[in-house]
N, C-alpha and C. Protein backbone atom coordinates (compact mmCIF):
# COMPACT_ATOMS: atom_id res chain seq x y z
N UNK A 1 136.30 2.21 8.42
CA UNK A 1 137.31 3.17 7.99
C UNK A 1 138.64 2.45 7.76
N UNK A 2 139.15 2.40 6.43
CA UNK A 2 140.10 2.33 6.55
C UNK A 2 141.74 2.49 7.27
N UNK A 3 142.68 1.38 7.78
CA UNK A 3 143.62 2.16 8.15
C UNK A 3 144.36 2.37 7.59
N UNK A 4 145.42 3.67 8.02
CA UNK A 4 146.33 4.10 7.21
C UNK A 4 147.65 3.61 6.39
N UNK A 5 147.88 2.36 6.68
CA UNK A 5 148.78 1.55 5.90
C UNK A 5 147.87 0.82 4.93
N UNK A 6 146.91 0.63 5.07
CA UNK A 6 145.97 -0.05 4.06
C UNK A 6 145.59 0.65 2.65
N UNK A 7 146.01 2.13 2.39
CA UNK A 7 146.03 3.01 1.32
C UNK A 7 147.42 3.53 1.24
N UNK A 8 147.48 3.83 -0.56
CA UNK A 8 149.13 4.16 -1.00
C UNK A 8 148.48 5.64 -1.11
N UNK A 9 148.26 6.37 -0.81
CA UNK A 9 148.08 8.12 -0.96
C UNK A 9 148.07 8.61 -2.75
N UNK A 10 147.48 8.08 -3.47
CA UNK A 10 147.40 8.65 -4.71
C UNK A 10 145.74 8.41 -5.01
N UNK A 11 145.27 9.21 -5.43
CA UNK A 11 144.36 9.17 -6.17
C UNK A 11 143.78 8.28 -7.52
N UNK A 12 142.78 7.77 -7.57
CA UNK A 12 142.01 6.83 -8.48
C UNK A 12 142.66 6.99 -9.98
N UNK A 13 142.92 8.01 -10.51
CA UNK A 13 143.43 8.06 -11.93
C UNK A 13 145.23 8.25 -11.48
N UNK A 14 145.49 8.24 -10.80
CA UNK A 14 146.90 7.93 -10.86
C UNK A 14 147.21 6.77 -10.62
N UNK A 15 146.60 6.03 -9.31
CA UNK A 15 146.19 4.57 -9.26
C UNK A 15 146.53 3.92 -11.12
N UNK A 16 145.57 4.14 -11.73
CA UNK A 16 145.21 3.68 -12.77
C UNK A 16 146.36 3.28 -13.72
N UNK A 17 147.25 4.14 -13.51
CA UNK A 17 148.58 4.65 -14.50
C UNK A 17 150.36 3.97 -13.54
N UNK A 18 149.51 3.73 -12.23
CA UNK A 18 151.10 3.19 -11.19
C UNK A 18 151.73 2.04 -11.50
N UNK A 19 152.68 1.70 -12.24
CA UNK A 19 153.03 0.42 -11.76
C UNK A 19 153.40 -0.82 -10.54
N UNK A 20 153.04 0.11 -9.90
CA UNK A 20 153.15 -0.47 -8.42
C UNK A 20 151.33 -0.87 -7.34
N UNK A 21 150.48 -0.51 -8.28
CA UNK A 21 149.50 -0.51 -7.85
C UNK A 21 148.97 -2.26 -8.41
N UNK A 22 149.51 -3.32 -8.10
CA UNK A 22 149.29 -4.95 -8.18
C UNK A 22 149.27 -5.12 -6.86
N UNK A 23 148.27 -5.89 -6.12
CA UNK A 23 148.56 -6.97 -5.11
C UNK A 23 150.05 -7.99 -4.74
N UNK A 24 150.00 -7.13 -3.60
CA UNK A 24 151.83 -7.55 -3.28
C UNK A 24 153.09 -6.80 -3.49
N UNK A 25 152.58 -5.34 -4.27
CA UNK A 25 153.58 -4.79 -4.70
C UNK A 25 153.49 -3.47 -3.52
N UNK A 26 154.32 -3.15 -2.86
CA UNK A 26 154.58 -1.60 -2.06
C UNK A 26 154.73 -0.62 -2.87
N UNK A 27 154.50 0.60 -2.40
CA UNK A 27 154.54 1.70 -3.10
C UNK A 27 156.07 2.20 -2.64
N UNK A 28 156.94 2.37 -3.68
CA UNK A 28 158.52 2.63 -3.28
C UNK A 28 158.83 4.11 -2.24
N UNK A 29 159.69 3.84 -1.06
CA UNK A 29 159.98 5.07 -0.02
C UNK A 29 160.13 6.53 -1.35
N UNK A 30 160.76 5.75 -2.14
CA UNK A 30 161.47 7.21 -3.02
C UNK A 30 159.92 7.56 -3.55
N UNK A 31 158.57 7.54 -4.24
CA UNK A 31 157.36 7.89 -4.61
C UNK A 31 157.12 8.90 -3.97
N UNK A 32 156.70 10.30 -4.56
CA UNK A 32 156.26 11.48 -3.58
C UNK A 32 154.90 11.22 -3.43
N UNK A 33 153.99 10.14 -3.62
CA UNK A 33 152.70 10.07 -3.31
C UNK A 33 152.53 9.39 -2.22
N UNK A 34 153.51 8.60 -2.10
CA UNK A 34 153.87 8.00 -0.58
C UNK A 34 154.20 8.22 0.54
N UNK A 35 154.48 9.73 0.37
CA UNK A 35 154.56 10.32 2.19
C UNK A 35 153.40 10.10 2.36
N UNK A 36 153.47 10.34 3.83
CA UNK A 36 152.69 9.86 4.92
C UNK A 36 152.43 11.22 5.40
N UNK A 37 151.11 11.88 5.49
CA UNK A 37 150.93 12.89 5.76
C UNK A 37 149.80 13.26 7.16
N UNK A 38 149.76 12.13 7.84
CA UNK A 38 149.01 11.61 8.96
C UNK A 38 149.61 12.41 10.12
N UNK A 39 148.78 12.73 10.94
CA UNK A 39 149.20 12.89 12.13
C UNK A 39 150.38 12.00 13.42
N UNK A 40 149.47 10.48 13.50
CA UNK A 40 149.95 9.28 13.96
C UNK A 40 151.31 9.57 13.14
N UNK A 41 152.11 9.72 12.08
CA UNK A 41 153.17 9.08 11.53
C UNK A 41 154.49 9.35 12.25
N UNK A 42 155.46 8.87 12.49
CA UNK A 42 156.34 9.38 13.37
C UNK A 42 157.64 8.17 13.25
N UNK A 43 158.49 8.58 12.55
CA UNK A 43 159.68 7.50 12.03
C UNK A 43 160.11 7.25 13.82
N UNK A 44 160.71 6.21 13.29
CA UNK A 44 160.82 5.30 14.47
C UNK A 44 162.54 4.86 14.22
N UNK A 45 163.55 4.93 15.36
CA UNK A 45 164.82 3.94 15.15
C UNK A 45 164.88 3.27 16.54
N UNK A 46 163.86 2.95 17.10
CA UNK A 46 163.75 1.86 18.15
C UNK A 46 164.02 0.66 17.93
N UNK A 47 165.01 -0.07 18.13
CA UNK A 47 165.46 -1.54 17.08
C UNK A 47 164.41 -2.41 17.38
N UNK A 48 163.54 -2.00 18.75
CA UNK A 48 162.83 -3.07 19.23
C UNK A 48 161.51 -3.30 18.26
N UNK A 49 161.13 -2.20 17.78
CA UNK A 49 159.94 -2.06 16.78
C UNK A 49 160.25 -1.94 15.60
N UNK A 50 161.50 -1.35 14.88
CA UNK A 50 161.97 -2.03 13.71
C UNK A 50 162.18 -4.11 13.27
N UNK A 51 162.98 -4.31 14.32
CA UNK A 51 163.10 -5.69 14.45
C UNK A 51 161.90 -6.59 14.56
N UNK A 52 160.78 -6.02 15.36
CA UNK A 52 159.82 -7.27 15.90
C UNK A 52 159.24 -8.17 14.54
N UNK A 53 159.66 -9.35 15.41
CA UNK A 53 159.31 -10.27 14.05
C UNK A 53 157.62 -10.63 13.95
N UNK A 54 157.15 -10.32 14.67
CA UNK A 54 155.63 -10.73 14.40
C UNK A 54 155.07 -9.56 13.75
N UNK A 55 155.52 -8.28 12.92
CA UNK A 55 154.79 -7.57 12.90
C UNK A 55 154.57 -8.30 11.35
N UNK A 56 153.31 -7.80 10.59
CA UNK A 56 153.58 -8.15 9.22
C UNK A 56 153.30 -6.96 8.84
N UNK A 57 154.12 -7.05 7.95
CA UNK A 57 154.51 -6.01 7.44
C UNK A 57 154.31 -6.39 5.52
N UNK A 58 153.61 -7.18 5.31
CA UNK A 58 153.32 -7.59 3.74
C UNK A 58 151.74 -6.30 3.86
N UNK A 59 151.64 -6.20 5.24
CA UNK A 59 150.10 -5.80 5.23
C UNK A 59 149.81 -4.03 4.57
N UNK A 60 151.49 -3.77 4.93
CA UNK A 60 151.56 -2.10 4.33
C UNK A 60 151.49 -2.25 3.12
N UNK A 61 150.96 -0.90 2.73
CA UNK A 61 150.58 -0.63 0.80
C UNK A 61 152.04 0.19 0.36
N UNK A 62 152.59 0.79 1.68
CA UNK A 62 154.11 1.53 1.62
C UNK A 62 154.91 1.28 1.96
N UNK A 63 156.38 1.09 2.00
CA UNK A 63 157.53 0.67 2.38
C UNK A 63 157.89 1.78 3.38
N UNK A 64 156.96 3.25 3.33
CA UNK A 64 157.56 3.76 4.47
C UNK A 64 157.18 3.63 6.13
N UNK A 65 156.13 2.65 5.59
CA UNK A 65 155.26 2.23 6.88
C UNK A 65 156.47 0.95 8.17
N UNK A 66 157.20 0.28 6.77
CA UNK A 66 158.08 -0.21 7.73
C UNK A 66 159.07 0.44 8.88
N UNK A 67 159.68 1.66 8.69
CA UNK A 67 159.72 2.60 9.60
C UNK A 67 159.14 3.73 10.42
N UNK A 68 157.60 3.61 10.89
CA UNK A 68 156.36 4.27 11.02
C UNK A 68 156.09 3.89 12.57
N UNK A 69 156.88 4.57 13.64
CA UNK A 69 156.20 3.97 15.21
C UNK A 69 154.96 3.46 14.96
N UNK A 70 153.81 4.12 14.69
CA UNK A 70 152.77 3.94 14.81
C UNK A 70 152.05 2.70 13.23
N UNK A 71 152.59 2.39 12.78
CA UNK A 71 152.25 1.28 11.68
C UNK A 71 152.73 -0.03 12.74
N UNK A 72 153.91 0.29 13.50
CA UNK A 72 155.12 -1.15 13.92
C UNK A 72 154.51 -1.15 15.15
N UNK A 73 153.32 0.06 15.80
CA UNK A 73 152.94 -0.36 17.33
C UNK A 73 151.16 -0.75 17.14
N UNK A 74 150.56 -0.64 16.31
CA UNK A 74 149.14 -0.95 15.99
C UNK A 74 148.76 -1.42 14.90
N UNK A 75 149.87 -1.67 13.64
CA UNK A 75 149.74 -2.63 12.96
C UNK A 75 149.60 -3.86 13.39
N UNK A 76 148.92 -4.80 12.14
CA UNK A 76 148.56 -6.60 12.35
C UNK A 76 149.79 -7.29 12.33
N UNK A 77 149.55 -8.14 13.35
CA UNK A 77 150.48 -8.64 13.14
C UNK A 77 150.59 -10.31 13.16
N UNK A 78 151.86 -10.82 12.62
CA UNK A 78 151.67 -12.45 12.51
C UNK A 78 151.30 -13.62 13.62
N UNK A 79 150.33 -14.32 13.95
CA UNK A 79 150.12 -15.38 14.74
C UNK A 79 151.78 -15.74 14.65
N UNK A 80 152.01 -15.77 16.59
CA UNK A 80 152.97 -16.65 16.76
C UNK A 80 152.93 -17.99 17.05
N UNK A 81 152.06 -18.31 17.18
CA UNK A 81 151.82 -20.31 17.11
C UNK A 81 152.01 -20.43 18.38
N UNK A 82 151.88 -19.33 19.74
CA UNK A 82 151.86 -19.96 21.08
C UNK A 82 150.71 -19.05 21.67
C-alpha cells in the first residue's frame, strides 16, 4: 500500500495534463488537488519537526507534506552517517 506522501491526489487523466507531474517536481501548496484529505494529516508548527534535518523531504509528491506532523514523524528519512 502505498503511503500517503508517495501520491499527489489527482486522478490518472488529470495526472496526464499536470505540469507538475515529472520526477522531482512537488505538487504546489496553492493546487486544490493537493489537499490532504487523510485522517493522519495534521499541520504541524513544532520547530522541532519542521526543522529536523534528517527528514527527506524530496520523498513528498506535495509541498504540503512539508508541514504535515504525521509526514515529518513517519516519513523516510536521510541516513545520518553515524
Amino acid at each position: 500500500m502505498a503511503k500517503c506522501w508517495e501520491s499527489r491526489g489527482c486522478d490518472d487523466e488529470m495526472m496526464a495534463d499536470c505540469p507538475h507531474n515529472e520526477p522531482g517536481h512537488q505538487c504546489p501548496a496553492k493546487c486544490a488537488f493537493s489537499t490532504c484529505d487523510r485522517t493522519t494529516h495534521k499541520l504541524t508548527t513544532d520547530p522541532a519537526l519542521i526543522f529536523e534535518p534528517w527528514i527527506d523531504r524530496t520523498a513528498a509528491m506535495k509541498e504540503n507534506c512539508a508541514f504535515c506532523e504525521f509526514f515529518l514523524s513517519h516519513g523516510p528519512h536521510i541516513p545520518s552517517g553515524g
